[in-house]
Protein backbone atom coordinates (compact mmCIF):
# COMPACT_ATOMS: atom_id res chain seq x y z
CA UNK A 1 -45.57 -30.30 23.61
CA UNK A 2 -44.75 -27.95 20.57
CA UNK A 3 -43.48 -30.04 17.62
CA UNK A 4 -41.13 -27.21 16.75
CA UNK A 5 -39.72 -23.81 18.03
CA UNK A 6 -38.03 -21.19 16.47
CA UNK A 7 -34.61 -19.91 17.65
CA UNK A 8 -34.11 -16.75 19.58
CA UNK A 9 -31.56 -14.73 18.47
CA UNK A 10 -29.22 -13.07 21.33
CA UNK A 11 -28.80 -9.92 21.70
CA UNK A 12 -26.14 -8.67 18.89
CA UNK A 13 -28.52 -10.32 16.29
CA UNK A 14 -31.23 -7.93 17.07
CA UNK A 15 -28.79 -5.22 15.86
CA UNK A 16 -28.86 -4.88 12.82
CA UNK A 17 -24.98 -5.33 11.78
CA UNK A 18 -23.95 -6.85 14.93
CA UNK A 19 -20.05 -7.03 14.23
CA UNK A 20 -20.13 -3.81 12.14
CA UNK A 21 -21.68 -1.01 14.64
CA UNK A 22 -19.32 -2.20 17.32
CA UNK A 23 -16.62 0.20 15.71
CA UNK A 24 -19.07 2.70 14.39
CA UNK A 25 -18.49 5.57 16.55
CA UNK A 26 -17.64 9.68 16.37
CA UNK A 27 -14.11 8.79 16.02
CA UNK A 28 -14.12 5.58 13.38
CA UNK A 29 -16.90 8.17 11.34
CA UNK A 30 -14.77 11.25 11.48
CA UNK A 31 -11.49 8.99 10.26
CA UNK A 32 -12.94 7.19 7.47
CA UNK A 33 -14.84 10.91 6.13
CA UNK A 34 -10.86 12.64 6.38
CA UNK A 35 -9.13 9.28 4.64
CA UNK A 36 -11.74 9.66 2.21
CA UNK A 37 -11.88 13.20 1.45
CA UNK A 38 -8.03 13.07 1.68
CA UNK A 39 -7.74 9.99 -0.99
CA UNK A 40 -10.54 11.70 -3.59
CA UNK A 41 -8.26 14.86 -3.43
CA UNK A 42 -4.84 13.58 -4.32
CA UNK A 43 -6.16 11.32 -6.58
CA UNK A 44 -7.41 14.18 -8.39
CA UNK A 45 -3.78 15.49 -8.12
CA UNK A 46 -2.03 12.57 -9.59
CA UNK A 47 -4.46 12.39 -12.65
CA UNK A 48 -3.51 15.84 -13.14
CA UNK A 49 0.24 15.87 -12.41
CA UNK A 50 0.01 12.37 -14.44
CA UNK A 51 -1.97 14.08 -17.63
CA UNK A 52 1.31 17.21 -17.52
CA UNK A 53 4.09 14.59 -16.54
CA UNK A 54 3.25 12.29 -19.26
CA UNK A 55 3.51 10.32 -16.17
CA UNK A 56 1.79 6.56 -16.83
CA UNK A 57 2.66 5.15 -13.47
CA UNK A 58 1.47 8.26 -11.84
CA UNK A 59 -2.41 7.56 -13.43
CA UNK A 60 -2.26 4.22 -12.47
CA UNK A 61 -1.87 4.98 -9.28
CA UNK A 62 -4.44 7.22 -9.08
CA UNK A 63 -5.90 4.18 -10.28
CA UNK A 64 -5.03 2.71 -7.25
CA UNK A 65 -5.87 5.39 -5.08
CA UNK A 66 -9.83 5.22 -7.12
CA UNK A 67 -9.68 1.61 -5.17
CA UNK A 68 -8.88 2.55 -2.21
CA UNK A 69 -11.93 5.43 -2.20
CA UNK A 70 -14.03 2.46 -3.58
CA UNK A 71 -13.21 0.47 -0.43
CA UNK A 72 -13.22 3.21 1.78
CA UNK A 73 -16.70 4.07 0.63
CA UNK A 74 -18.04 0.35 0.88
CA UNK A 75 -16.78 0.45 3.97
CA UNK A 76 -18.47 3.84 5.57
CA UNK A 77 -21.39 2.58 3.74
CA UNK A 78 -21.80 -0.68 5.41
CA UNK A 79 -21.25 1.02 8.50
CA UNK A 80 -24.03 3.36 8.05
CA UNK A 81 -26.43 0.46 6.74
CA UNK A 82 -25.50 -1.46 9.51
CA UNK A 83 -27.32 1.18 11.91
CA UNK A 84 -30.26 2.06 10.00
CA UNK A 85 -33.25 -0.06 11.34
CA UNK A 86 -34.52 -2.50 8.73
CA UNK A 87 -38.36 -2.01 7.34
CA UNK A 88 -41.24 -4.47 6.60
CA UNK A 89 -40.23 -4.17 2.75
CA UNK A 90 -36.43 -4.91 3.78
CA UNK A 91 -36.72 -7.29 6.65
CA UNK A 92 -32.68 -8.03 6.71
CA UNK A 93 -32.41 -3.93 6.56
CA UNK A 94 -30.02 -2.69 3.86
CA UNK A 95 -26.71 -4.65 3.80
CA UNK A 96 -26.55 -5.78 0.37
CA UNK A 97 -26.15 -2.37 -0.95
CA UNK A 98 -22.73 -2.52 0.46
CA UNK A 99 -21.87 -5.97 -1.62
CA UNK A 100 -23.81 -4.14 -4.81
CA UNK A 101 -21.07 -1.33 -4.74
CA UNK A 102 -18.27 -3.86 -4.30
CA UNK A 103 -19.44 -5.53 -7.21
CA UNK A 104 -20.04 -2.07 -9.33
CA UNK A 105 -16.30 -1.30 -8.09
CA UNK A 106 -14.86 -3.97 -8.72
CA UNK A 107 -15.72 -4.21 -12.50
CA UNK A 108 -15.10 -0.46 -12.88
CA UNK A 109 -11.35 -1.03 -11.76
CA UNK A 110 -10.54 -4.03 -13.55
CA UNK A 111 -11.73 -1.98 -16.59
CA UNK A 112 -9.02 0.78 -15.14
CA UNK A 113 -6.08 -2.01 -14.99
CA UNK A 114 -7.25 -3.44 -18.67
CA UNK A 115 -6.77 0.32 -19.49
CA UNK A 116 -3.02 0.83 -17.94
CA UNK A 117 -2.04 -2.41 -19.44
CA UNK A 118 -3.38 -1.52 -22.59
CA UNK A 119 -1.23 1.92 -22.23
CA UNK A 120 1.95 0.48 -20.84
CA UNK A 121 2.13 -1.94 -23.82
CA UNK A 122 2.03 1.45 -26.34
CA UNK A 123 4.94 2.71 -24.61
CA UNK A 124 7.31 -0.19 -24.57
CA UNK A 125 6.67 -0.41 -28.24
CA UNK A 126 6.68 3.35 -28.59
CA UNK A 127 8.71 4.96 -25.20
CA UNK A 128 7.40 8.48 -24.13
CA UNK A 129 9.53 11.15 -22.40
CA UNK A 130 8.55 11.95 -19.03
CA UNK A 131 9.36 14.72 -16.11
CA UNK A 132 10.86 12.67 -13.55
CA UNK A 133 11.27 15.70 -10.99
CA UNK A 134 7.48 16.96 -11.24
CA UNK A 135 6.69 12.56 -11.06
CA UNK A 136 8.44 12.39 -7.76
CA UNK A 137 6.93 15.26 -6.30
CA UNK A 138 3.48 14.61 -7.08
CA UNK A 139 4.05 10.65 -5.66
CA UNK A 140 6.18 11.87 -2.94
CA UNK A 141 2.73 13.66 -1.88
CA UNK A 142 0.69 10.46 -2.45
CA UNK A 143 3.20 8.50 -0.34
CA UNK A 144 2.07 11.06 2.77
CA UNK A 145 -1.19 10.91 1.76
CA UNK A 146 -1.18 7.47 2.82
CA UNK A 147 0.75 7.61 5.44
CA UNK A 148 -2.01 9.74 7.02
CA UNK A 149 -4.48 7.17 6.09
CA UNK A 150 -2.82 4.61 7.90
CA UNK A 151 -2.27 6.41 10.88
CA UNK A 152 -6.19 7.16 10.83
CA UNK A 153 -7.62 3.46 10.13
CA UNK A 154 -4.88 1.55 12.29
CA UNK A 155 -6.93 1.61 15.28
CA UNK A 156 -10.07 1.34 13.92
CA UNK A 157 -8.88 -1.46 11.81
CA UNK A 158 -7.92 -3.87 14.77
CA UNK A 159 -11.64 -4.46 15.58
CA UNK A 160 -13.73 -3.82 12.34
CA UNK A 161 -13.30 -6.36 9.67
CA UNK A 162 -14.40 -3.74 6.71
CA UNK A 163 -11.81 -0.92 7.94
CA UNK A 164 -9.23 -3.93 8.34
CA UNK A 165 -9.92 -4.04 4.42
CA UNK A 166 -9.69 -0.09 3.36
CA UNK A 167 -6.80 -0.36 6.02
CA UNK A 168 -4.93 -2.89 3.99
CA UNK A 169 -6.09 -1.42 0.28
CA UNK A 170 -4.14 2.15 1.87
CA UNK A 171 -1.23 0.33 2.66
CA UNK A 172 -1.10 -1.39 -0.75
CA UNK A 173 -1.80 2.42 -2.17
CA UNK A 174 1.47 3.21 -0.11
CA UNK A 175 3.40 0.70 -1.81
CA UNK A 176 2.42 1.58 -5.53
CA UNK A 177 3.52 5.10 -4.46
CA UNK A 178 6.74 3.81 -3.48
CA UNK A 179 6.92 2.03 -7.13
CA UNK A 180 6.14 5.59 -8.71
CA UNK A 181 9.16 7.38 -6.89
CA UNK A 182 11.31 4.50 -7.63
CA UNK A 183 10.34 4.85 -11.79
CA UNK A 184 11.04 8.63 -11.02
CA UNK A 185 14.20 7.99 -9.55
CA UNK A 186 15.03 5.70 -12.22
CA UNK A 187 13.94 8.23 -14.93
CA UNK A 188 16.12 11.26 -13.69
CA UNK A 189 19.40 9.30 -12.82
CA UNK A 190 19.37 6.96 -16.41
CA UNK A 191 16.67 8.94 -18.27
CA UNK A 192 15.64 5.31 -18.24
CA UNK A 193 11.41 6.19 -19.45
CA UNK A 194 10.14 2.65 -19.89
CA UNK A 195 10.44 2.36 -15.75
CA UNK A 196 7.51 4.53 -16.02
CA UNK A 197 5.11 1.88 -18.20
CA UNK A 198 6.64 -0.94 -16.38
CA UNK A 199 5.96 -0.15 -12.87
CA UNK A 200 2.82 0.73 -14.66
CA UNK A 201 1.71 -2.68 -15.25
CA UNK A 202 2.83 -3.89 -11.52
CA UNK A 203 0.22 -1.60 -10.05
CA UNK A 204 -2.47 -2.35 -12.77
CA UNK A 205 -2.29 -5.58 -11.77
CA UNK A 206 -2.18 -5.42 -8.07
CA UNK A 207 -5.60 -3.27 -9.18
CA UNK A 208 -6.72 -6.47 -10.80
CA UNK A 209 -5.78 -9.08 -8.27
CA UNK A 210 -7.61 -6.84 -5.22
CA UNK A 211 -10.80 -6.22 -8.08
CA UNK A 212 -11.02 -9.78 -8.61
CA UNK A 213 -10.92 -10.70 -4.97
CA UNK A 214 -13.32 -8.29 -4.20
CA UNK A 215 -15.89 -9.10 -7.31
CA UNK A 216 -15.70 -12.88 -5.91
CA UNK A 217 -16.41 -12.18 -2.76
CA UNK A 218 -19.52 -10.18 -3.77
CA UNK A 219 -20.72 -13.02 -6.24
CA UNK A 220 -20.36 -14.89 -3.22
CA UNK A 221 -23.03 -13.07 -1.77
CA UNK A 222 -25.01 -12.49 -3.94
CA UNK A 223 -25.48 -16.56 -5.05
CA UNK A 224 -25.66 -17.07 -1.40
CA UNK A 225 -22.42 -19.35 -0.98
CA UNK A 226 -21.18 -20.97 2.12
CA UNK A 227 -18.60 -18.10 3.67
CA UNK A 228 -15.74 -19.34 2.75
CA UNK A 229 -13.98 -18.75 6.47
CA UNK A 230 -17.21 -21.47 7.49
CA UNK A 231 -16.75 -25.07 6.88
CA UNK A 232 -20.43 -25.99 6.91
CA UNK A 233 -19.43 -29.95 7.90
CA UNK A 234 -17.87 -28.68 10.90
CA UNK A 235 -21.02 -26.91 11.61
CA UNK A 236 -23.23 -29.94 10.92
CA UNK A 237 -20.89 -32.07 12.94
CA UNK A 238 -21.01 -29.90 15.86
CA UNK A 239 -24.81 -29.71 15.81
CA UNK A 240 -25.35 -33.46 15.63
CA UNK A 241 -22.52 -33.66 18.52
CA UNK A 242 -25.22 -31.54 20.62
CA UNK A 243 -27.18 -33.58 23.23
CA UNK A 244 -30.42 -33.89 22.38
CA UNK A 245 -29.88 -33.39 18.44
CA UNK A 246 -31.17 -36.86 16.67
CA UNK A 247 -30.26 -35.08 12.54
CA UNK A 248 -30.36 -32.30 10.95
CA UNK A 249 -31.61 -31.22 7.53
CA UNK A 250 -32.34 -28.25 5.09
CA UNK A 251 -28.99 -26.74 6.95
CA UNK A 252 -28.03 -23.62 5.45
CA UNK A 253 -25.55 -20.90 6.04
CA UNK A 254 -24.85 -17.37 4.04
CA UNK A 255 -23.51 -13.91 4.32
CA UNK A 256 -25.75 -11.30 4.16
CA UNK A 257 -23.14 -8.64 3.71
CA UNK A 258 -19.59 -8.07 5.67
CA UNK A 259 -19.48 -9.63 8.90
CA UNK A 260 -22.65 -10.62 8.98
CA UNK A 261 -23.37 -14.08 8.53
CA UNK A 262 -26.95 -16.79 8.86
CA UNK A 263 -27.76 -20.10 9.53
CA UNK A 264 -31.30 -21.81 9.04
CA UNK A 265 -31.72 -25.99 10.15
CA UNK A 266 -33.87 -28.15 10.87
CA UNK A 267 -33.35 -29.65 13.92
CA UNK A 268 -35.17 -33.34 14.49
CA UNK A 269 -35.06 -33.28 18.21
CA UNK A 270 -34.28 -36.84 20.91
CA UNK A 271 -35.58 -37.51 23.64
CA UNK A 272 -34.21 -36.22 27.20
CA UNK A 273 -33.68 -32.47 26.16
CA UNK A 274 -36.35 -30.14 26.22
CA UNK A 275 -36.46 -28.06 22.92
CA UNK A 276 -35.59 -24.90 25.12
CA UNK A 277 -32.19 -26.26 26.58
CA UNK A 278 -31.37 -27.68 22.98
CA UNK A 279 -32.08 -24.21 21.55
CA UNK A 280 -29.75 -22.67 24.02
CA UNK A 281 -27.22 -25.04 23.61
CA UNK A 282 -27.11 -25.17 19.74
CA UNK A 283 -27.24 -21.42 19.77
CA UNK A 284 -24.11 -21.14 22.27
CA UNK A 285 -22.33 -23.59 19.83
CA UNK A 286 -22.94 -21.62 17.08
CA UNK A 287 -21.27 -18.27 18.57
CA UNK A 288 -18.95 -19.83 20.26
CA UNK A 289 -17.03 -22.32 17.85
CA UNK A 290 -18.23 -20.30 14.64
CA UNK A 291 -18.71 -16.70 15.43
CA UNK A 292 -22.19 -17.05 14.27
CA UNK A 293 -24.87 -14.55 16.11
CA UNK A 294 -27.92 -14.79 13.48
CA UNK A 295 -29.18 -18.07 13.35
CA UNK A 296 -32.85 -19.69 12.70
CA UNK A 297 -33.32 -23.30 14.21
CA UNK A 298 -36.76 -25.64 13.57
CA UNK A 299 -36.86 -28.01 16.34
CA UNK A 300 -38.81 -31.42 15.46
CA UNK A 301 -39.97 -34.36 16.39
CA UNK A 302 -39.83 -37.87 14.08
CA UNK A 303 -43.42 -37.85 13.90
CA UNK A 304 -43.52 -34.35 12.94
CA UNK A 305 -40.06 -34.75 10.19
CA UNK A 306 -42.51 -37.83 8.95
CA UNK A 307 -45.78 -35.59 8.65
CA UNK A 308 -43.56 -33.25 6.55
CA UNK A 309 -42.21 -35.80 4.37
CA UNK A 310 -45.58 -37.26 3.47
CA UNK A 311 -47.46 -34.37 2.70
């Protein structure tokens, strides 16, 4: 009798990005390249239309808008990684260069946000006249910008977990544009300028709170944590629930990039069970109760866990 198996993956784990390519098609490709191409353009506008308004709120937006490209790249890139097959140099393919531009992105744009703050603090000590008319055009054309996006992502978004994410950073977008035409409002009816720096700082640190968010969740990663949506005792406590399962050691889980989480155990098998059934049953487990489609199980045997320990 073998002293220990490995586990065979179903189907989905085989492709590479099981939960991502799901959503990959023509239509998810052809939205994300428009909401893209779309966001890079304005954003270009409201740096522009911010540099001639003297417009503060207006270039933290853009700001705002340069995260929502960030996520909206991450995204299209993890979706394109997640078909590409992986190679005997990159055995788990190329996923982690989707968390190595999260983390590049999300430094760059807390860098941004220190920058606005830094601005908006200048102009309440020193307020700056600005053209509220030209202001509200220029974010009344961000706020349909967005609009767009939304419409684009919001189907896509119910069944991808990274488009969910650009899908929410647009809508956030969409809400610091409605904070730019209320400052322009608020400029042409009081001539009231410091609504300018202070809505400002509201969307600098909105940039901040989504950066940091987004730079934990790639450190995350990257140090190989526990996904923090998995409560690994749970898992354990499942596993040793499992007929046939006497312990379990060396149990490990991790994300190896968006939607794509691993487990590894060591499984010291009972009698009754042959280490077939108990692999099927543990696996089953797994997907069922924890979503989990890539996992690597050692079956043993006492004698064998003893062997181990005494070499």
């Amino acid at each position: 009798m073998n002293q220990y198996a490995p586990a065979s993956h179903d189907d989905h784990a085989h492709r590479a990005g099981h939960g991502l390519s799901r959503a990959f098609d023509g239509r998810t490709d052809r939205s994300l390249r428009l909401v893209m191409g779309l966001t890079a353009a304005y954003m270009v506008a409201e740096v522009i239309g911010g540099l001639l308004t003297n417009s503060l709120a207006l270039l933290s937006d853009a700001g705002h808008m340069v995260s929502d490209l960030a996520s909206l790249l991450v995204t299209f890139l993890a979706l394109r990684l997640a078909n590409m097959n992986a190679g005997p140099r990159h055995t788990y393919g190329y996923h982690r260069a989707e968390i190595f531009a999260a983390l590049v992105n999300g430094i760059f744009l807390v860098v941004v946000a220190l920058w606005i703050i830094y601005e908006a603090y200048q102009r309440f000590l020193t307020p700056q006249p600005v053209l509220g008319g030209t202001m509200a055009l220029i974010a009344a054309g961000g706020l349909v910008v967005n609009v767009v996006g939304i419409l684009l992502l919001r189907e896509a978004s119910a069944h991808n977990l990274n488009v969910r994410g650009a899908f929410v950073h647009v809508v956030g977008d969409l809400l610091g544009s409605v904070g730019v035409l209320l400052a322009a409002a608020l400029i042409l009816w009081r001539g009231w300028y410091l609504a300018d720096a202070i809505i400002s700082v509201i969307i600098a640190v909105l940039i901040i709170f989504s950066s940091l968010k987004l730079l934990q969740e790639a450190v995350n990663v990257f140090m190989e944590s526990t996904p923090a949506h998995i409560d690994i005792g749970a898992v354990e406590q499942a596993m040793l629930d499992t007929e046939g399962v006497r312990s379990i050691h060396d149990l490990h889980v991790w994300t190896i990039s968006s939607g794509k989480d691993a487990l590894s155990a060591h499984v010291v098998r009972g009698d009754g069970v042959s280490p077939k059934t108990l692999l099927q049953n543990l696996r089953r487990i797994l997907k069922e109760r924890f979503g989990m489609n890539h996992s690597t199980i050692q079956i043993e045997t006492d004698d064998f866990e003893e062997d181990v320990m005494h070499f």
